[in-house]
C-alpha atoms as a PDB file:
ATOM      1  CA  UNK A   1      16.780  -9.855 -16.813  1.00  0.00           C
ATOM      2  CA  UNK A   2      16.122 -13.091 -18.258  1.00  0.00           C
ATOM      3  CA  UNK A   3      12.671 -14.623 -17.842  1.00  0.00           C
ATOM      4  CA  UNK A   4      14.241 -17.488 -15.761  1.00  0.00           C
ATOM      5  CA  UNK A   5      15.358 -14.878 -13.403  1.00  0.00           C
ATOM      6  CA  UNK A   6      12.623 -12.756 -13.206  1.00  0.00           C
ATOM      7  CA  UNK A   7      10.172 -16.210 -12.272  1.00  0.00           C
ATOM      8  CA  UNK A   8      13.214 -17.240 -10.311  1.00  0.00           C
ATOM      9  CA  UNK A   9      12.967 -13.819  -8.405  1.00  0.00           C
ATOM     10  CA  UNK A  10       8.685 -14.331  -8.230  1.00  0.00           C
ATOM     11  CA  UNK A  11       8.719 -17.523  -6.526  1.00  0.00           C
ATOM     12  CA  UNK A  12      11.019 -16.510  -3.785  1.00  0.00           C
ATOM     13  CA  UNK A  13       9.214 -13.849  -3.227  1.00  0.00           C
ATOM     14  CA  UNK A  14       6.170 -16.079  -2.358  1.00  0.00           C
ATOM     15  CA  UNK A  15       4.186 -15.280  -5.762  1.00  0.00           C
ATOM     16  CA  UNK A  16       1.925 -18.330  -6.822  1.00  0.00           C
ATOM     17  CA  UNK A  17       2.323 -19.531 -10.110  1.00  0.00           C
ATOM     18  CA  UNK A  18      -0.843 -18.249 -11.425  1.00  0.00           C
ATOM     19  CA  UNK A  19       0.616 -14.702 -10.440  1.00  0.00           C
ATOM     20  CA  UNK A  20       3.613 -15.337 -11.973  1.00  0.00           C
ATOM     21  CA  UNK A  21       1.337 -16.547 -15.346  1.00  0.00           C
ATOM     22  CA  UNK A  22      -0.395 -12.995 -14.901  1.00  0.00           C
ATOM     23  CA  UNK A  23       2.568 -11.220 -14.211  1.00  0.00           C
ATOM     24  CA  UNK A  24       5.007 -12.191 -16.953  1.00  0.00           C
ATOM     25  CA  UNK A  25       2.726 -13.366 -19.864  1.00  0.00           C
ATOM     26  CA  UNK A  26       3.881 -16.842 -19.341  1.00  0.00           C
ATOM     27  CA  UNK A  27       2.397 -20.543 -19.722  1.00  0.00           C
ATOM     28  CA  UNK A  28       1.514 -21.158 -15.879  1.00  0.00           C
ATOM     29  CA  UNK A  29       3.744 -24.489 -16.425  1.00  0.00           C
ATOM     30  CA  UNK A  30       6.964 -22.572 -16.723  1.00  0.00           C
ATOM     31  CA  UNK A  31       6.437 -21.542 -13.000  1.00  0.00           C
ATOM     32  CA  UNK A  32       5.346 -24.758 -11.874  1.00  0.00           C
ATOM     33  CA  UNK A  33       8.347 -27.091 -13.608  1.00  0.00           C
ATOM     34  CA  UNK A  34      10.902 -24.035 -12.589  1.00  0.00           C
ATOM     35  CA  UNK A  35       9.599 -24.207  -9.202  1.00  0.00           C
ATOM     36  CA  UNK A  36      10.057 -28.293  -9.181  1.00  0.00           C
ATOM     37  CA  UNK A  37      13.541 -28.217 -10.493  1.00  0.00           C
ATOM     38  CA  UNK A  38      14.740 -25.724  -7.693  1.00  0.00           C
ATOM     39  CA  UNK A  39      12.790 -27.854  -5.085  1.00  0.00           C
ATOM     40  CA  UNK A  40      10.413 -24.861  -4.047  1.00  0.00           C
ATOM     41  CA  UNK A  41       7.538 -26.104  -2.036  1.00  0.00           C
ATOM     42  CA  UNK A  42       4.460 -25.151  -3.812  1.00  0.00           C
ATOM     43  CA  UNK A  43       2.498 -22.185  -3.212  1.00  0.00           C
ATOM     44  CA  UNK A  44      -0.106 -22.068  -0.134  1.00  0.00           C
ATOM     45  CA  UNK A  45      -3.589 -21.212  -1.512  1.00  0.00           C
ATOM     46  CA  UNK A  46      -5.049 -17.970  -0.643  1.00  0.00           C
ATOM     47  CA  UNK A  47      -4.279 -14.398  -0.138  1.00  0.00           C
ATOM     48  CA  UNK A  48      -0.546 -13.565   0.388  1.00  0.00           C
ATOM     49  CA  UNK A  49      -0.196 -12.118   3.818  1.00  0.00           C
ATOM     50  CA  UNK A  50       1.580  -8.276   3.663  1.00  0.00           C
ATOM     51  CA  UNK A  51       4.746  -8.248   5.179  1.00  0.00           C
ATOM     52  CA  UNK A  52       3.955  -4.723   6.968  1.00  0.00           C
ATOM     53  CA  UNK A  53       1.039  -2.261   8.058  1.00  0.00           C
ATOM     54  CA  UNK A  54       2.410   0.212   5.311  1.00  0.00           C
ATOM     55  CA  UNK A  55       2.263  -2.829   2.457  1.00  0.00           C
ATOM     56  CA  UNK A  56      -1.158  -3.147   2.899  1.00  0.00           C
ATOM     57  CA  UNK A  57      -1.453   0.209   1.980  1.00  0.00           C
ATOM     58  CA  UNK A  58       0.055   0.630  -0.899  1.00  0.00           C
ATOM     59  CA  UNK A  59      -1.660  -2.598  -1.697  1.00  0.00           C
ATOM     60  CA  UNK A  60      -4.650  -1.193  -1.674  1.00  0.00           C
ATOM     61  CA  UNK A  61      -4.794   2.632  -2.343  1.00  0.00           C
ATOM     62  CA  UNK A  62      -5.853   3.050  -5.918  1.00  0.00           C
ATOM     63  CA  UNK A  63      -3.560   5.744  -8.310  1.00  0.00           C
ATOM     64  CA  UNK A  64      -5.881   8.156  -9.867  1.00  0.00           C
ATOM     65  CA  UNK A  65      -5.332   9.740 -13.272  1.00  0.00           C
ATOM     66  CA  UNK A  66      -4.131  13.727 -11.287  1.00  0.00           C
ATOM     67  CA  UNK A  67      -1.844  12.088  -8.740  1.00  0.00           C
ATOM     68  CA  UNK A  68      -3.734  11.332  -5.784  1.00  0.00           C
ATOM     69  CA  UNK A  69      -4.508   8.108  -3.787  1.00  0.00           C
ATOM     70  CA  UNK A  70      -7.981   6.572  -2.640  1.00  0.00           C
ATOM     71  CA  UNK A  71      -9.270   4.194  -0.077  1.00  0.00           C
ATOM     72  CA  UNK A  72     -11.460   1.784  -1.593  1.00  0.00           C
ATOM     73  CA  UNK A  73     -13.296   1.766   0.675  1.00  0.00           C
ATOM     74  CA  UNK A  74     -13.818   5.529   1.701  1.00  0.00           C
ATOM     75  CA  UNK A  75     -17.005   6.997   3.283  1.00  0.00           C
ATOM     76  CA  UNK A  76     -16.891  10.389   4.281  1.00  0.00           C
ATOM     77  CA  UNK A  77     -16.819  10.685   8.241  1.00  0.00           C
ATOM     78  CA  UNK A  78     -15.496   7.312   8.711  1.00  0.00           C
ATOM     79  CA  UNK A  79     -11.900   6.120   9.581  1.00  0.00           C
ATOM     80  CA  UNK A  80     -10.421   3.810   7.249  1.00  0.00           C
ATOM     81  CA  UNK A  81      -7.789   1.165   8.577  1.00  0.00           C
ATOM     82  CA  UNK A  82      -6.041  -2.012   7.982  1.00  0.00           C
ATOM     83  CA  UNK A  83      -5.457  -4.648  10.224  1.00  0.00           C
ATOM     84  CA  UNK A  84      -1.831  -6.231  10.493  1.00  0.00           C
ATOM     85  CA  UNK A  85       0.053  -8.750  13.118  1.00  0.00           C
ATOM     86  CA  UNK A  86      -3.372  -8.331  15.233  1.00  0.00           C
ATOM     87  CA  UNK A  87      -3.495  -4.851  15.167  1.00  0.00           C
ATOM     88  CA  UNK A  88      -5.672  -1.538  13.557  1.00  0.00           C
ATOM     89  CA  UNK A  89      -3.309   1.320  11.805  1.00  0.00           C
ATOM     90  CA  UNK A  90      -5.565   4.175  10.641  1.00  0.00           C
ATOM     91  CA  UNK A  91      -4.912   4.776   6.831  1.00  0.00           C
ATOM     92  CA  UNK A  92      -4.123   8.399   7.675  1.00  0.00           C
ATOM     93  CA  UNK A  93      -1.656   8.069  10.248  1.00  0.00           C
ATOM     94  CA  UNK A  94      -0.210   5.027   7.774  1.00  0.00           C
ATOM     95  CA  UNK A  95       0.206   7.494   4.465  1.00  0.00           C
ATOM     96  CA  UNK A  96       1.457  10.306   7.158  1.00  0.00           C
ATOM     97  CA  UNK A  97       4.115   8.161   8.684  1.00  0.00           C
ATOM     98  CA  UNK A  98       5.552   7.179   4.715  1.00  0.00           C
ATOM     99  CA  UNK A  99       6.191  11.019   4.304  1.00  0.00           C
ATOM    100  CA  UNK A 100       7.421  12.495   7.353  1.00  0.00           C
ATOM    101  CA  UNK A 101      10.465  11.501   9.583  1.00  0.00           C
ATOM    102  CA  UNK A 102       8.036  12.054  12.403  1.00  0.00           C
ATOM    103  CA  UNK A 103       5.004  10.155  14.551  1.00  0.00           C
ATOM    104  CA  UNK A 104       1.518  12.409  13.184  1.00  0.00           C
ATOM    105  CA  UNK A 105       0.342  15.097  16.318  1.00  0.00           C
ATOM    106  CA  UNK A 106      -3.318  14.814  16.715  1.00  0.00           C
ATOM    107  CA  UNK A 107      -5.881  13.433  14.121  1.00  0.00           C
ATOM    108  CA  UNK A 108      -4.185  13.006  10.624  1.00  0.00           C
ATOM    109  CA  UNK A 109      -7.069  14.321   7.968  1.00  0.00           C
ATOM    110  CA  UNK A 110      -7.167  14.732   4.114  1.00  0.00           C
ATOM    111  CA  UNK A 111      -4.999  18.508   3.274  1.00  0.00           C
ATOM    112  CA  UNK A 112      -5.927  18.372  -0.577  1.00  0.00           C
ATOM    113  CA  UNK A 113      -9.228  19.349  -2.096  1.00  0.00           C
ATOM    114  CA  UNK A 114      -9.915  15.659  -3.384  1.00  0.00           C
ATOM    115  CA  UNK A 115     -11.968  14.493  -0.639  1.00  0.00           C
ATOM    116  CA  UNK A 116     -10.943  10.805   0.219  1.00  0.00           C
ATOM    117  CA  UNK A 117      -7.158  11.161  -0.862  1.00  0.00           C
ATOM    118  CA  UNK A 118      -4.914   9.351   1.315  1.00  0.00           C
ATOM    119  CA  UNK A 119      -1.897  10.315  -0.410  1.00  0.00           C
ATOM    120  CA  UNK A 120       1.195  10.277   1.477  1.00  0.00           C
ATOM    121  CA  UNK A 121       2.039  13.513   0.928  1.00  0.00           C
ATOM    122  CA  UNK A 122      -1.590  15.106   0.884  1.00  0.00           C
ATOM    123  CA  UNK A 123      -1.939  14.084   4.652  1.00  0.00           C
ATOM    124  CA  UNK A 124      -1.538  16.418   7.161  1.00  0.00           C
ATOM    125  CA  UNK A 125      -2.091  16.142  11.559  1.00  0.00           C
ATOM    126  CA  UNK A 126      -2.887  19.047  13.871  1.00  0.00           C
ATOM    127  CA  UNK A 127       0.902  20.483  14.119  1.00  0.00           C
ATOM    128  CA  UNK A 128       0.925  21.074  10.294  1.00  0.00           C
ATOM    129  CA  UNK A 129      -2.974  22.930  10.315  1.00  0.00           C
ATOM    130  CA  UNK A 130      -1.353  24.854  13.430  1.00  0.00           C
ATOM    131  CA  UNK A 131       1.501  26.185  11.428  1.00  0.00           C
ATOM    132  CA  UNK A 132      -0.279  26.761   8.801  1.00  0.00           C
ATOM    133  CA  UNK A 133      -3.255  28.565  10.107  1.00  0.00           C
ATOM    134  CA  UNK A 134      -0.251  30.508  11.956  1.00  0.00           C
ATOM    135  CA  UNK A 135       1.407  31.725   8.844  1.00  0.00           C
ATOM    136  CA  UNK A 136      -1.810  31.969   6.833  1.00  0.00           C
ATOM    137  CA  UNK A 137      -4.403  32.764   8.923  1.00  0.00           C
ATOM    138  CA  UNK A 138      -7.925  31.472   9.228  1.00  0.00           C
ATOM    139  CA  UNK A 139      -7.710  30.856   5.157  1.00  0.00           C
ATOM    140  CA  UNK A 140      -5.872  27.950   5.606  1.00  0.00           C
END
């Protein structure tokens, strides 16, 4: 992909041109002359609102180093959420939705050892502790 394209493909995606500066290693005035000649209007100032409940998430989950995802903002004991199109999604229920084909059962809580992880597939709700304490016992 050209660089053209790829700040072609940045503004209509709603990216400022200050992003696009940071994002491609480009002179901000590429993006702003680019965005003149195809009549773009220019960029409204402040945050970008997320197109979904589940892009705020992986907006804001940070990677760490052995594979697993944290909330910024994580306190142990508290729910974490995000607020989208007026309303609160739990972080939990959010990660469990992204790996199952299913609505969670019951509270959705951390099934890893890192404490805080809200990695999609570290999540689990009550059915999954039920079948596992059912096949495993009391151990799991």
């Amino acid at each position: 992909m050209t660089t053209r394209n790829a700040i072609v493909e940045l503004l209509n995606a709603g990216y400022s041109d200050k992003a696009i500066e940071r994002e491609l290693h480009i002179p901000r005035t590429r993006a702003r002359d680019l965005r003149a000649e195809l009549d773009l209007p220019q960029h409204k100032p402040g945050r970008t609102p997320a197109a979904s409940p589940e892009a705020i998430f992986w907006q804001r989950a940070i990677p760490t180093d052995d594979g697993h995802l944290l909330w910024p903002t994580y306190k142990a004991g508290e729910t974490r959420s995000v607020r989208h199109g007026g309303r609160k999604y739990s972080v939990h229920r959010l990660a469990f939705s992204l790996a199952h084909t299913r609505e969670p059962v019951g509270k959705v809580r951390t099934g890893c050892e890192r404490e805080g992880c809200v990695h999609p597939r570290c999540v689990e709700d009550q059915q999954m502790r039920e079948q596992y304490r059912a096949i495993f016992g009391e151990a799991a």
